[in-house]
Protein backbone atom coordinates (compact mmCIF):
# COMPACT_ATOMS: atom_id res chain seq x y z
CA UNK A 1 0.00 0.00 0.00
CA UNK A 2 1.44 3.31 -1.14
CA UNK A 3 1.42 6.71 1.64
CA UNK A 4 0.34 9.34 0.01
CA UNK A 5 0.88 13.07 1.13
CA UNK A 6 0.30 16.52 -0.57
CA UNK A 7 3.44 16.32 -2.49
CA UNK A 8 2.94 13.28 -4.45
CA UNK A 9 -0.61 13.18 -4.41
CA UNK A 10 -1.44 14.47 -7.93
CA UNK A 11 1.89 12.48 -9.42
CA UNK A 12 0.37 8.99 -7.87
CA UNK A 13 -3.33 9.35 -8.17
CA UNK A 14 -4.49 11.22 -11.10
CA UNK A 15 -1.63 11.01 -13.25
CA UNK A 16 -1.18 6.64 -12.93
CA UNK A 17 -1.93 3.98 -15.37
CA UNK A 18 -4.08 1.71 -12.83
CA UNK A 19 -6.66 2.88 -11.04
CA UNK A 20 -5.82 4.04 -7.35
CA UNK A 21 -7.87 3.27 -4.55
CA UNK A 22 -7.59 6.07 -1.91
CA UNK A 23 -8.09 5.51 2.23
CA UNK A 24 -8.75 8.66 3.36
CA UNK A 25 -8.20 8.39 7.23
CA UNK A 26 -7.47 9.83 10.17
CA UNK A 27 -5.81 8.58 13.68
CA UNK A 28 -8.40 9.46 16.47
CA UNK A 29 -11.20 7.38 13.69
CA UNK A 30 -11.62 3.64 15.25
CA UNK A 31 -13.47 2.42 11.83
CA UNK A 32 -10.51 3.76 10.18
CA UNK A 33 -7.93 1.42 12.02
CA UNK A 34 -10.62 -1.48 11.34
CA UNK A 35 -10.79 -0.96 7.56
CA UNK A 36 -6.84 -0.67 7.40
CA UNK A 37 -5.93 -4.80 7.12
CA UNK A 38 -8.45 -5.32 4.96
CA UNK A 39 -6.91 -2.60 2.48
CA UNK A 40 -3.65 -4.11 2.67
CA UNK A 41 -5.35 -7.43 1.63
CA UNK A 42 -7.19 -6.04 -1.15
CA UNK A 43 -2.95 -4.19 -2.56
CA UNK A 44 -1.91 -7.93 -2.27
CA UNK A 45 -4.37 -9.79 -3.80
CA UNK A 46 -5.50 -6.89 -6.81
CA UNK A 47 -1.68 -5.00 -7.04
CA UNK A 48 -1.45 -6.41 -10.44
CA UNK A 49 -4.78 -3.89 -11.57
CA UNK A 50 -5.17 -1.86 -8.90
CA UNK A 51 -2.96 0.50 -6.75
CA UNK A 52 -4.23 1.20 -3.56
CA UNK A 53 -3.03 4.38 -1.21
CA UNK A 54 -4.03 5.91 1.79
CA UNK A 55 -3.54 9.56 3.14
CA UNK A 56 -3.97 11.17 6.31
CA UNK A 57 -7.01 13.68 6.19
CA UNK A 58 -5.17 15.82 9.34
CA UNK A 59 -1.80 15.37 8.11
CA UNK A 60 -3.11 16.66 4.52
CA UNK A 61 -6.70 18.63 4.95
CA UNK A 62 -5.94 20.25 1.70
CA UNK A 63 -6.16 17.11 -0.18
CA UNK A 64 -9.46 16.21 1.80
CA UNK A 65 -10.97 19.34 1.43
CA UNK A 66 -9.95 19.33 -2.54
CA UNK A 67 -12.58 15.85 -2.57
CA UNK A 68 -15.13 17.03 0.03
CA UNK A 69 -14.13 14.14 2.29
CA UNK A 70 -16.02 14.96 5.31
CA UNK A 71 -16.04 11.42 7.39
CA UNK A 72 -13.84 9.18 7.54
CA UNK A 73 -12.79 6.73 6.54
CA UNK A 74 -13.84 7.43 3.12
CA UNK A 75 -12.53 5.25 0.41
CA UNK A 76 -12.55 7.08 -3.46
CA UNK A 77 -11.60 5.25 -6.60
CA UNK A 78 -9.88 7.30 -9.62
CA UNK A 79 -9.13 6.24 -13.32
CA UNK A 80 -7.77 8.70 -15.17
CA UNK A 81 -7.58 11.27 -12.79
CA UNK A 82 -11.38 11.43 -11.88
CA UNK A 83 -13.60 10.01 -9.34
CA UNK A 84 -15.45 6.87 -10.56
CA UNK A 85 -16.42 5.43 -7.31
CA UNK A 86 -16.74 6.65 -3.19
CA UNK A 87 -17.34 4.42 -0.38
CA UNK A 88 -17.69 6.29 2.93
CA UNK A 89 -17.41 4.33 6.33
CA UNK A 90 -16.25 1.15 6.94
CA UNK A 91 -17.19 -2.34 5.67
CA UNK A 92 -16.46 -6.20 5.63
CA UNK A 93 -14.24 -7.06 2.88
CA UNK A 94 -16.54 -8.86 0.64
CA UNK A 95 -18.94 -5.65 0.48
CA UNK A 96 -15.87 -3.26 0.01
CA UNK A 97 -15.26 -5.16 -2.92
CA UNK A 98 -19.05 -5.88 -4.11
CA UNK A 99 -18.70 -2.00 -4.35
CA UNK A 100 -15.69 -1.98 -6.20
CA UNK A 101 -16.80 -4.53 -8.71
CA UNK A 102 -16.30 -3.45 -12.43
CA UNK A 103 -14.32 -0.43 -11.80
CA UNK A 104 -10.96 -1.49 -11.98
């Protein structure tokens, strides 16, 4: 899983050739720490088509703030720089990627 931050944001996300799931996050957010192994699961299993990053919404409000991410964790899903997908909150594996399905 890749750490984003407001410096490489842009570079990693919107300008990639695989989609780019992003974990937006925070460390006081319980559901947030919860969501986190299953994320790393999803980078090892789908790494070959999918990238997937997470980012710090108090570290980086600017990014956050740039998406409207108001909760966390929020997941969004780019392809070619835009938003195809958003998942906000937390949820089991098999729904996180029920959600996902067809998108990358």
């Amino acid at each position: 899983m890749i750490t984003l931050t407001a410096e490489n944001f842009d570079e990693q996300v919107l300008h990639g050739d695989k989609p780019v799931l992003v974990d937006f996050w925070t460390d006081w957010c319980p559901p947030c720490k919860m969501i986190a192994p299953i994320l790393e699961e999803i980078a090892a299993e789908y790494g070959d088509r999918l990238i997937v990053a997470k980012i710090n919404a108090d570290d980086h409000p600017e990014i956050a703030q740039r998406y409207n991410v108001l909760g966390f964790p929020t997941l969004n899903l780019y392809r070619d720089g835009e938003i195809v997908r958003q998942i906000r909150g937390a949820k089991p594996k098999r729904l996180l990627l029920a959600d996902l399905a067809g998108h990358f």
